[in-house]
PDB file of N, CA and C in Angstrom:
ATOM      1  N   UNK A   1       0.842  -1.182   0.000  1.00  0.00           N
ATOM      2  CA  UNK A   1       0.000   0.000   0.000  1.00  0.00           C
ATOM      3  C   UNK A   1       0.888   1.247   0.000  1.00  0.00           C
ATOM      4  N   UNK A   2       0.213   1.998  -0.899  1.00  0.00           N
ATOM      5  CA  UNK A   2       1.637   3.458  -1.125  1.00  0.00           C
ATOM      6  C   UNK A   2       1.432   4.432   0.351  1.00  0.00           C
ATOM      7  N   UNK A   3       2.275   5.217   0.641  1.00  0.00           N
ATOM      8  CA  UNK A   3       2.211   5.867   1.543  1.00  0.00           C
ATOM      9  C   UNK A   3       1.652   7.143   1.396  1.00  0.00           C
ATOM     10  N   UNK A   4       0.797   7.762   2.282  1.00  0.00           N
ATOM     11  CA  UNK A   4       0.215   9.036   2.146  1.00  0.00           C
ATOM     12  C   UNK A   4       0.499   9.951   2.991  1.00  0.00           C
ATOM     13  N   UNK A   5       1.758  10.073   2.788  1.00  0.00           N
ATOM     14  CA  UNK A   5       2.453  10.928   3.729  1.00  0.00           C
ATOM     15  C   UNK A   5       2.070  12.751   3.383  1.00  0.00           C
ATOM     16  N   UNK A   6       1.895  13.266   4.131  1.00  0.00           N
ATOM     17  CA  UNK A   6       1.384  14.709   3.879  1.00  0.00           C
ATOM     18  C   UNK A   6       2.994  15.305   2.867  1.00  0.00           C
ATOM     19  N   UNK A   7       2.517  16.005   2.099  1.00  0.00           N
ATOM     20  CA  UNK A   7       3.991  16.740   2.166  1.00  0.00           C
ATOM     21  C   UNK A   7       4.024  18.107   2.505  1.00  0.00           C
ATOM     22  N   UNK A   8       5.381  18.421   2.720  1.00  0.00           N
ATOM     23  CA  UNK A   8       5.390  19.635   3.470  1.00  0.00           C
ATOM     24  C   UNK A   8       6.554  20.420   2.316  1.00  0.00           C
ATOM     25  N   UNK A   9       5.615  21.927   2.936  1.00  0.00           N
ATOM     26  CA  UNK A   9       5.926  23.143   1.617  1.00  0.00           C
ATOM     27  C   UNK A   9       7.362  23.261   1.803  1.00  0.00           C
ATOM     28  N   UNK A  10       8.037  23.704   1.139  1.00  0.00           N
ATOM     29  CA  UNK A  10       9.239  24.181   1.091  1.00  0.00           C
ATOM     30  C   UNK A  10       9.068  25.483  -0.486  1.00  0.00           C
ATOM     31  N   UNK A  11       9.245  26.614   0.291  1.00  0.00           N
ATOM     32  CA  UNK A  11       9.129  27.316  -0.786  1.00  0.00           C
ATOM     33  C   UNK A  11      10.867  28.014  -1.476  1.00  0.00           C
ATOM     34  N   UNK A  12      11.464  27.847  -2.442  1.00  0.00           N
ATOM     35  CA  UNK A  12      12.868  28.575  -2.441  1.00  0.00           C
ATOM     36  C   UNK A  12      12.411  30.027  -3.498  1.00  0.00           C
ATOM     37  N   UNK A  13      12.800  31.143  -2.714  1.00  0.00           N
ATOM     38  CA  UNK A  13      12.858  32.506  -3.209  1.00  0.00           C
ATOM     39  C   UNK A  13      14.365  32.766  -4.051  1.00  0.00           C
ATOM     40  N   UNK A  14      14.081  32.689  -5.657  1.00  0.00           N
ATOM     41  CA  UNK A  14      15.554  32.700  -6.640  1.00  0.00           C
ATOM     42  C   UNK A  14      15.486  34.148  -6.824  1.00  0.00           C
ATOM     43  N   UNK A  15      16.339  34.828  -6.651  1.00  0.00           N
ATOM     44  CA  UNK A  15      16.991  36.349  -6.737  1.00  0.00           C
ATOM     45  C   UNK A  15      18.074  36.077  -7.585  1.00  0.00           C
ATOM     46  N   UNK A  16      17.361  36.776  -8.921  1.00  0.00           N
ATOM     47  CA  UNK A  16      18.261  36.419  -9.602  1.00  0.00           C
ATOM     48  C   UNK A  16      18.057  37.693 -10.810  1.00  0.00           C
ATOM     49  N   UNK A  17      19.218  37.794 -11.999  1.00  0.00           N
ATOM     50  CA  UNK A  17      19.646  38.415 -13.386  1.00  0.00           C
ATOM     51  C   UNK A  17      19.143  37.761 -14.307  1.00  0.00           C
ATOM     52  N   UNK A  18      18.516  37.760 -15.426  1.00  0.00           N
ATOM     53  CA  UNK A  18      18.451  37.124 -16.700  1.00  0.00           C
ATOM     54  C   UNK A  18      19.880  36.980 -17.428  1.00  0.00           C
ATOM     55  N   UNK A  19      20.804  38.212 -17.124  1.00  0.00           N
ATOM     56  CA  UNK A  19      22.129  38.371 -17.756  1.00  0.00           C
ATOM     57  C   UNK A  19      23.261  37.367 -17.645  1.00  0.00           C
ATOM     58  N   UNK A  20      22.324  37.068 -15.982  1.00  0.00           N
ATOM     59  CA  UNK A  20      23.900  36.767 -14.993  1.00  0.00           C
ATOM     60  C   UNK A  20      24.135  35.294 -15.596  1.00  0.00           C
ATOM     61  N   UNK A  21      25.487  34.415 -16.291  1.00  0.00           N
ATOM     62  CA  UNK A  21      25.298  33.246 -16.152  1.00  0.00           C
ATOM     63  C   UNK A  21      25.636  32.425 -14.579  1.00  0.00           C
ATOM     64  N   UNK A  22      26.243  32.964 -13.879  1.00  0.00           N
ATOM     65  CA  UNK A  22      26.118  31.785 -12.706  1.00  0.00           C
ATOM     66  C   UNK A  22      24.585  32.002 -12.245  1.00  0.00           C
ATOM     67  N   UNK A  23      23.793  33.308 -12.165  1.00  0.00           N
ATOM     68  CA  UNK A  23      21.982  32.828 -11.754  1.00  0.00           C
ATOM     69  C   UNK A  23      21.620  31.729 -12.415  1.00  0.00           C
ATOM     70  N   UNK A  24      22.271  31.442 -13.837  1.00  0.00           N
ATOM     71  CA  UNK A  24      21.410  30.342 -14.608  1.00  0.00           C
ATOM     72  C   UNK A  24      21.939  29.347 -14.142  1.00  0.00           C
ATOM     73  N   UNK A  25      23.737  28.718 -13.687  1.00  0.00           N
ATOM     74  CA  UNK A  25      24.219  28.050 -13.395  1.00  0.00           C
ATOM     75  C   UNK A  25      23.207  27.375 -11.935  1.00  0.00           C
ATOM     76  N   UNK A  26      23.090  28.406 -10.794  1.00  0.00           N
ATOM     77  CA  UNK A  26      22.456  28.673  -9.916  1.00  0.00           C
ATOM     78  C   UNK A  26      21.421  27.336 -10.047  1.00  0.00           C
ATOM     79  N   UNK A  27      20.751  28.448 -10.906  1.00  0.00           N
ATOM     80  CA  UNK A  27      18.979  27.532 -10.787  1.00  0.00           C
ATOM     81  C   UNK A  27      19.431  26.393 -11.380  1.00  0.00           C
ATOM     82  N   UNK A  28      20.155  25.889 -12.274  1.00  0.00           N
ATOM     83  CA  UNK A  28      20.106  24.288 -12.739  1.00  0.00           C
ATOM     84  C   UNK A  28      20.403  23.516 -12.026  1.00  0.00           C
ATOM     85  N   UNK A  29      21.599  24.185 -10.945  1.00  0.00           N
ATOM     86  CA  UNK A  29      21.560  23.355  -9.634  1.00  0.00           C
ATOM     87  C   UNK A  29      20.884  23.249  -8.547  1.00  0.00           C
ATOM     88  N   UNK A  30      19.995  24.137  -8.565  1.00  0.00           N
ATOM     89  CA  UNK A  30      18.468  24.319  -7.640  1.00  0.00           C
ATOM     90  C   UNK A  30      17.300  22.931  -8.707  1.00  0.00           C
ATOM     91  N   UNK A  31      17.415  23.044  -9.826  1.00  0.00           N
ATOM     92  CA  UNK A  31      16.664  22.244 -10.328  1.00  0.00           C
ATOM     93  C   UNK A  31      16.822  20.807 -10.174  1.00  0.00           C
ATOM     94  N   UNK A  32      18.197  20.647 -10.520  1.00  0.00           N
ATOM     95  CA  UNK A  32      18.884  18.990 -10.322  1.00  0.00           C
ATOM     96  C   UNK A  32      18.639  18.763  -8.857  1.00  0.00           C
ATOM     97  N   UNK A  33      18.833  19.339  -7.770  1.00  0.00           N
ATOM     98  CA  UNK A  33      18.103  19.211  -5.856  1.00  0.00           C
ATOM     99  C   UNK A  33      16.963  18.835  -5.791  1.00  0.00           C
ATOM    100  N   UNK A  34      16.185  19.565  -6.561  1.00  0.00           N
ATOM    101  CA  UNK A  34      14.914  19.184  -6.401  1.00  0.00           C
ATOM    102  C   UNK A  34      14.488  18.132  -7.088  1.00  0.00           C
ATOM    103  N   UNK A  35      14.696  17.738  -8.419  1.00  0.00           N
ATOM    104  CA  UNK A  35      14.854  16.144  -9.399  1.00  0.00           C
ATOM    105  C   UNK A  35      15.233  14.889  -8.468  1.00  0.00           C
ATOM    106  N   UNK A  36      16.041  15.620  -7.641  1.00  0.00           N
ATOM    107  CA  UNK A  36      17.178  14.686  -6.704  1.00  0.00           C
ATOM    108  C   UNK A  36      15.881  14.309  -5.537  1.00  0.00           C
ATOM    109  N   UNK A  37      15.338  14.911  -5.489  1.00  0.00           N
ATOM    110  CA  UNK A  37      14.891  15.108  -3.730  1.00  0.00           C
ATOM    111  C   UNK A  37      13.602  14.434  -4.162  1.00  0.00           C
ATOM    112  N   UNK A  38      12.985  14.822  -5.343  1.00  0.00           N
ATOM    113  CA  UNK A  38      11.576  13.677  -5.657  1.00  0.00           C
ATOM    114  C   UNK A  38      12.313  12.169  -5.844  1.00  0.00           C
ATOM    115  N   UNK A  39      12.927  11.901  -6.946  1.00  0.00           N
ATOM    116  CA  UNK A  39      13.959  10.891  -6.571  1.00  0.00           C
ATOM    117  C   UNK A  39      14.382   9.778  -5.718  1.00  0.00           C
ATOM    118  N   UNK A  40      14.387  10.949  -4.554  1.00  0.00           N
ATOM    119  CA  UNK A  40      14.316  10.055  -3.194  1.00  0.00           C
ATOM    120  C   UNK A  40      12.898   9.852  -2.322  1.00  0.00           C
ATOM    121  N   UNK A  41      12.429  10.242  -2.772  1.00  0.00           N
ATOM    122  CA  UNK A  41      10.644  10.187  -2.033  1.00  0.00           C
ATOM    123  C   UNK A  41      10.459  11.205  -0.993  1.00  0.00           C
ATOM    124  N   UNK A  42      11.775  12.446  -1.433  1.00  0.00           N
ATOM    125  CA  UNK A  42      11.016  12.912   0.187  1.00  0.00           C
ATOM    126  C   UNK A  42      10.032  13.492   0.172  1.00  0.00           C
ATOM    127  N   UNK A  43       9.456  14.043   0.978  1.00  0.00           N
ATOM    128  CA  UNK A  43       7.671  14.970   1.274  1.00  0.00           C
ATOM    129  C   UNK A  43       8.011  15.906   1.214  1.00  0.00           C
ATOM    130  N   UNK A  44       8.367  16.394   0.285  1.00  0.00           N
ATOM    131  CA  UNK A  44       8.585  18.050  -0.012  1.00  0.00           C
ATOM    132  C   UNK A  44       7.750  18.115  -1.169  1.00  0.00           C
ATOM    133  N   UNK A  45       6.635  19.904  -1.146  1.00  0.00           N
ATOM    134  CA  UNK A  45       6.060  20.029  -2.116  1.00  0.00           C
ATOM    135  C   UNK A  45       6.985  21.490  -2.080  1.00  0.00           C
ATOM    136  N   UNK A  46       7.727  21.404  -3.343  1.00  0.00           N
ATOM    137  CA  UNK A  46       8.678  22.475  -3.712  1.00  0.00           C
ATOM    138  C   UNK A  46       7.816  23.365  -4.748  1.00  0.00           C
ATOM    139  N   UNK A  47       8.228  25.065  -3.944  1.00  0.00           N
ATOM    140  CA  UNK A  47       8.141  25.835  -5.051  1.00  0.00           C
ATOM    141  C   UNK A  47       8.995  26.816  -5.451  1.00  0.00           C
ATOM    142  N   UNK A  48       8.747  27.176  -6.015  1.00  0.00           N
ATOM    143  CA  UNK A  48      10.318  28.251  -6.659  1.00  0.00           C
ATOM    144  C   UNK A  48       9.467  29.078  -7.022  1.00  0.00           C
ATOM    145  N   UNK A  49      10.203  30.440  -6.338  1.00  0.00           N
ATOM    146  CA  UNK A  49       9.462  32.254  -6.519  1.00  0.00           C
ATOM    147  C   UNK A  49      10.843  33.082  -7.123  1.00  0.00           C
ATOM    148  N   UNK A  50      10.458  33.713  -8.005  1.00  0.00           N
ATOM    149  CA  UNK A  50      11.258  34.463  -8.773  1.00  0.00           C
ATOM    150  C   UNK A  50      11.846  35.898  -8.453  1.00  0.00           C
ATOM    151  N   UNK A  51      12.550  36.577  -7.662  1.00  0.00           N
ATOM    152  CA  UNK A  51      12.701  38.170  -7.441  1.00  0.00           C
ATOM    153  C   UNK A  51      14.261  38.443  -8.572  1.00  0.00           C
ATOM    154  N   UNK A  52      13.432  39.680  -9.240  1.00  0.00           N
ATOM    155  CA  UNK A  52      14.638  40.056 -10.270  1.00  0.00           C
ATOM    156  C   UNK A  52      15.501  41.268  -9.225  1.00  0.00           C
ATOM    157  N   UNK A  53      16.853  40.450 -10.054  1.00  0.00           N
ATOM    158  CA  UNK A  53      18.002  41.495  -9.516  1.00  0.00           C
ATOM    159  C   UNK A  53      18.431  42.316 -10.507  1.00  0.00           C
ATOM    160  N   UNK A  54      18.677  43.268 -10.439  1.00  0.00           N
ATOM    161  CA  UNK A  54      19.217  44.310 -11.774  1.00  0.00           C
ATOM    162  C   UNK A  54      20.823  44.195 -11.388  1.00  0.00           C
ATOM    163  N   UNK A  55      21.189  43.422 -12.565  1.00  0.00           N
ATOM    164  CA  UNK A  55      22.595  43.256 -11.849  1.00  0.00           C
ATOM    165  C   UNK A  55      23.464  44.241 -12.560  1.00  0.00           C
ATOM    166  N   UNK A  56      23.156  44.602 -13.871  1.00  0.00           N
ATOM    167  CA  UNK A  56      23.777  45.712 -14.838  1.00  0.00           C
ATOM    168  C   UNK A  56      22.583  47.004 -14.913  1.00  0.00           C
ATOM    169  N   UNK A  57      22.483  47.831 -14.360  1.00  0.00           N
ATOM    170  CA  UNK A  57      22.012  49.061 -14.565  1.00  0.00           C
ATOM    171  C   UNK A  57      22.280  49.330 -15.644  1.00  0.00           C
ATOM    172  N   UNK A  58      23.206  49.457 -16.436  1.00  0.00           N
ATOM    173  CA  UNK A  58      23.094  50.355 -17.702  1.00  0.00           C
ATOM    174  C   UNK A  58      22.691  49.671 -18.859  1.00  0.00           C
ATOM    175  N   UNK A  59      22.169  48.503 -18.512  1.00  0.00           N
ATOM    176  CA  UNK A  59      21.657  47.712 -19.644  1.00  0.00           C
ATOM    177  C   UNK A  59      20.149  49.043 -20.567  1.00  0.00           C
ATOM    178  N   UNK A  60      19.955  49.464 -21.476  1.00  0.00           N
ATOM    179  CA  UNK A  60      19.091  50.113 -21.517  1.00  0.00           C
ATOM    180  C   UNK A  60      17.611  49.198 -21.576  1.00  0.00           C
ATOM    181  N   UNK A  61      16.956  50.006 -20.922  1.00  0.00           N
ATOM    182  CA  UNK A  61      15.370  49.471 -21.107  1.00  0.00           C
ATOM    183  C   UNK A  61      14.438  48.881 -22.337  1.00  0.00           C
ATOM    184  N   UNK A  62      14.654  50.265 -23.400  1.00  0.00           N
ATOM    185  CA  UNK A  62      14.241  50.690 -24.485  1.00  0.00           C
ATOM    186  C   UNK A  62      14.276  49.671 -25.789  1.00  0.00           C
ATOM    187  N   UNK A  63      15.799  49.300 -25.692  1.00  0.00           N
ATOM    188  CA  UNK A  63      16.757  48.590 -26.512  1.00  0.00           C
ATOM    189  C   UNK A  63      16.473  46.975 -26.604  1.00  0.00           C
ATOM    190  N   UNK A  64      16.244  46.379 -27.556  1.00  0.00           N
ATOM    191  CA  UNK A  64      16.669  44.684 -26.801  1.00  0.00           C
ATOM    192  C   UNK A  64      18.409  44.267 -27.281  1.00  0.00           C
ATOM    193  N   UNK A  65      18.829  43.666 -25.787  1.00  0.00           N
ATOM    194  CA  UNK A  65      20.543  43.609 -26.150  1.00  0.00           C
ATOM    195  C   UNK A  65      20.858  41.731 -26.687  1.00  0.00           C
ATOM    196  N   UNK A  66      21.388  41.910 -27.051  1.00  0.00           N
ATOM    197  CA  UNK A  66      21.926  40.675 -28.062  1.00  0.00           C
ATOM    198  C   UNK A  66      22.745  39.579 -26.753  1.00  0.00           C
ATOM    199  N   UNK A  67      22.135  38.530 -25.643  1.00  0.00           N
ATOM    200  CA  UNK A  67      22.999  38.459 -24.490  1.00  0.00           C
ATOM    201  C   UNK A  67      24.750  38.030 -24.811  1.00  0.00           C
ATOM    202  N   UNK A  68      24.428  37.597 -25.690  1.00  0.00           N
ATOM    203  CA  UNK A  68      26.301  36.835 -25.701  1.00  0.00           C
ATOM    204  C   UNK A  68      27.033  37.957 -26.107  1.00  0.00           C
ATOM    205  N   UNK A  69      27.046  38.779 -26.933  1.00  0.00           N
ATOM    206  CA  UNK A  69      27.091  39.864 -26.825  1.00  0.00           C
ATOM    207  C   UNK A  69      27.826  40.792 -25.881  1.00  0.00           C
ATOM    208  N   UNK A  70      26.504  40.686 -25.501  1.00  0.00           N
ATOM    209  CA  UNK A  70      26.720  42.105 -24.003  1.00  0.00           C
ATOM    210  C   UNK A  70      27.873  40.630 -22.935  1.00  0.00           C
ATOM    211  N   UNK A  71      27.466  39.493 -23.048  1.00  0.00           N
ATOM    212  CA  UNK A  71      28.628  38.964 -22.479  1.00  0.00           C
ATOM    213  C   UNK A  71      29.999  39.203 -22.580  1.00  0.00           C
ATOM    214  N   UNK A  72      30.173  39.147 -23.827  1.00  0.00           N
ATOM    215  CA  UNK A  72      31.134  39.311 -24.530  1.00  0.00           C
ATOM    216  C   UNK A  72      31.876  40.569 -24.279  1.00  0.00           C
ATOM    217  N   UNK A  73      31.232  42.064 -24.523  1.00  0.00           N
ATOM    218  CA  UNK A  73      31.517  43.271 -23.701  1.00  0.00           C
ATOM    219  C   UNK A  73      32.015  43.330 -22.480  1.00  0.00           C
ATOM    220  N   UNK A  74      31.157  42.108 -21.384  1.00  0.00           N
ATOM    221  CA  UNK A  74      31.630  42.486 -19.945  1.00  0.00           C
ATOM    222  C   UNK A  74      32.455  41.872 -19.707  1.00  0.00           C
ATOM    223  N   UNK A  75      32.994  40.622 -20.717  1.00  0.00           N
ATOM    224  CA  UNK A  75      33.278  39.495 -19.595  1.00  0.00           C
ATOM    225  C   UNK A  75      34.852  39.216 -20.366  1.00  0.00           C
ATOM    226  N   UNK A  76      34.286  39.398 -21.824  1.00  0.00           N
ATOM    227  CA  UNK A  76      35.247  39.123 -22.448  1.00  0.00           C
ATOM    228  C   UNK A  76      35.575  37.940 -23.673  1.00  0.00           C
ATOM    229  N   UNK A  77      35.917  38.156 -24.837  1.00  0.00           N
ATOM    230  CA  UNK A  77      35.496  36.984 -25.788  1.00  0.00           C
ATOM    231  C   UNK A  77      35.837  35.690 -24.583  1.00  0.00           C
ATOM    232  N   UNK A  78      37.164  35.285 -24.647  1.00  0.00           N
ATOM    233  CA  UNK A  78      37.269  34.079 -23.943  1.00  0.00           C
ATOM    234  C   UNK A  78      36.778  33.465 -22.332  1.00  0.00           C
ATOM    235  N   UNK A  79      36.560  34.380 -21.940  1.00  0.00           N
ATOM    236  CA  UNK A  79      35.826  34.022 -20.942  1.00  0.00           C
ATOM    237  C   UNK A  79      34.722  33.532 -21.581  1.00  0.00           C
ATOM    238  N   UNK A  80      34.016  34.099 -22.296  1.00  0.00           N
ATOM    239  CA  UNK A  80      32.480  33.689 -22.444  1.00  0.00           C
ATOM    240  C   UNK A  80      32.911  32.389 -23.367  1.00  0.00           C
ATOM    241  N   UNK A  81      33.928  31.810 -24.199  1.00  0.00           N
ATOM    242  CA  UNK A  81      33.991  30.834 -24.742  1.00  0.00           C
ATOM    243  C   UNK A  81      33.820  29.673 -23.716  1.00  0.00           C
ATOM    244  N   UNK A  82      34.611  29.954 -22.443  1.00  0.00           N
ATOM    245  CA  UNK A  82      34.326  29.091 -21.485  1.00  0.00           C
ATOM    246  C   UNK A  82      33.737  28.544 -21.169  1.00  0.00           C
ATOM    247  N   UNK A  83      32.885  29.677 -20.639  1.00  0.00           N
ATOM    248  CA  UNK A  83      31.747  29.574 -20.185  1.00  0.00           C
ATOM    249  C   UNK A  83      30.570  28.640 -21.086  1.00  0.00           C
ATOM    250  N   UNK A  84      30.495  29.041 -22.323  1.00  0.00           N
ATOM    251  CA  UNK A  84      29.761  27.939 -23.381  1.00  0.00           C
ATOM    252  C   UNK A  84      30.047  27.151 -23.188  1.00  0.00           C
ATOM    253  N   UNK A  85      31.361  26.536 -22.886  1.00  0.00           N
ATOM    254  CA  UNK A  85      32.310  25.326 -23.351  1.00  0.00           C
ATOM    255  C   UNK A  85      32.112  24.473 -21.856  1.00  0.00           C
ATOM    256  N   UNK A  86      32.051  24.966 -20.737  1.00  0.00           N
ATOM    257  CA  UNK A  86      31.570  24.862 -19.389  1.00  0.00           C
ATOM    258  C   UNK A  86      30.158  23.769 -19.565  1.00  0.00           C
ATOM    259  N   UNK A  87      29.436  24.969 -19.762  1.00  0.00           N
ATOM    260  CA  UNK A  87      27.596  24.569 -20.589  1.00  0.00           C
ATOM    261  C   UNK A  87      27.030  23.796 -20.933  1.00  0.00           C
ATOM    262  N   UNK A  88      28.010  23.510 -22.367  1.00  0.00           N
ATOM    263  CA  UNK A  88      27.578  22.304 -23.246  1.00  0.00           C
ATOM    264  C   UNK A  88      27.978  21.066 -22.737  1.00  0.00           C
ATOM    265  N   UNK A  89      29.473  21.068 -21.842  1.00  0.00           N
ATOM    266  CA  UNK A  89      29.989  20.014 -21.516  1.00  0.00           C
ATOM    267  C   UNK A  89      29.115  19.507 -20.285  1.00  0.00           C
ATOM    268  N   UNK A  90      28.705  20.574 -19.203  1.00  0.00           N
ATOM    269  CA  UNK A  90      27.618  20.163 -18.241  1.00  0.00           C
ATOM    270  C   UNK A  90      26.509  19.551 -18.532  1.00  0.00           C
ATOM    271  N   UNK A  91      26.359  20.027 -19.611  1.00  0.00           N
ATOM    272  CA  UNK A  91      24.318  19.659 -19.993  1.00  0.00           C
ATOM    273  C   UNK A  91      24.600  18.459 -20.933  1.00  0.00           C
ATOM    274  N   UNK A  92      25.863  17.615 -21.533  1.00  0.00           N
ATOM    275  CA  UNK A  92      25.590  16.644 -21.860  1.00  0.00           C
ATOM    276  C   UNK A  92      25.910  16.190 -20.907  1.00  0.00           C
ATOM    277  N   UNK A  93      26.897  16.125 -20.030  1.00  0.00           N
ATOM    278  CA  UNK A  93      26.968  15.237 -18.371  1.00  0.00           C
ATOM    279  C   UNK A  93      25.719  14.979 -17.903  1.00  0.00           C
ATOM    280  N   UNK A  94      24.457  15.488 -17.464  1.00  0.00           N
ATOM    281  CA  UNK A  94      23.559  15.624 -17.281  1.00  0.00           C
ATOM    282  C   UNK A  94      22.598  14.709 -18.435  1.00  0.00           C
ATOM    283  N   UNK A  95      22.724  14.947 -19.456  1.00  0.00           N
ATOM    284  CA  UNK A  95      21.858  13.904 -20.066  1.00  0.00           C
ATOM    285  C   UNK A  95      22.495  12.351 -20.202  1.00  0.00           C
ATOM    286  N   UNK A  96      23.410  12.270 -19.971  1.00  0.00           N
ATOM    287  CA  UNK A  96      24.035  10.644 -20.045  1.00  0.00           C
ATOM    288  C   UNK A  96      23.645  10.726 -18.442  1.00  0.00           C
ATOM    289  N   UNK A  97      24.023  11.299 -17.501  1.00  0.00           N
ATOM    290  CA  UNK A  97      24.064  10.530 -16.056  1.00  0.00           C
ATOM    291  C   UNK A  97      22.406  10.350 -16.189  1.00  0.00           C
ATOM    292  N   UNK A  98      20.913  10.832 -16.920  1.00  0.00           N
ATOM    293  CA  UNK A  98      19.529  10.891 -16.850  1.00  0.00           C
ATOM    294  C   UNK A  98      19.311   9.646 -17.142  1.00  0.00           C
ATOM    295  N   UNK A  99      20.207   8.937 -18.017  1.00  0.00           N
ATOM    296  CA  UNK A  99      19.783   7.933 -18.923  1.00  0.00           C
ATOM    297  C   UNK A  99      20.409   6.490 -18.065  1.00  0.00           C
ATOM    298  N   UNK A 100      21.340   6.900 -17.302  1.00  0.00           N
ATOM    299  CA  UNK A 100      22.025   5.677 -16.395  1.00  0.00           C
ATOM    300  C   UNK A 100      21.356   5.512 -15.719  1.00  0.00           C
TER     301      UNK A 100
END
C-alpha cells in the first residue's frame, strides 16, 4: 500500500539576473536538488518564486541587447567561450548521467 504521507511546503525565493550566467548556473543546480529530492521520495512540495536582480544598470530598457554579446563586452570573448564550453559540456553530463 503506497504511503500518504502529507507533504510539506518548502518554498525557495531565486533572486536572480536574466544576464547573470552563474543565476542560470544557480537555478540548474536548484533544479537537479529538487529532481534529486523527488527521486528520493522525500515529502517536499517544492516551489520556486522568482525576485529580479538588476545586476547591470546600464543595460538600456528601451533597446533589446543581443545576451552573448553584451557577455562578450563584460566578460570578455574568452571568458564567455568558457563559459559555453563549461555549458555544453555540463548539460551533456547531465543527459548521459539521466539515462544511467
Amino acid at each position: 500500500m503506497a504511503s500518504t504521507q502529507a507533504l510539506k511546503p518548502l518554498s525557495v525565493h531565486i533572486i536572480s539576473d536574466s544576464i547573470c550566467p552563474f543565476c542560470y548556473l544557480g537555478y540548474k543546480q536548484i533544479t537537479r536538488a529538487i529532481e534529486s529530492a523527488k527521486k528520493e521520495g522525500l515529502p517536499l512540495a517544492f516551489s520556486l518564486r522568482f525576485k529580479p536582480f538588476l545586476l547591470d544598470p546600464t543595460l538600456p530598457m528601451d533597446t533589446p541587447v543581443n545576451k552573448r554579446d553584451r557577455y562578450v563586452k563584460k566578460f570578455g570573448a574568452a571568458r564567455v567561450d568558457g563559459m559555453e564550453r563549461w555549458r555544453h559540456a555540463s548539460s551533456s553530463w547531465v543527459r548521459r548521467s539521466r539515462t544511467t
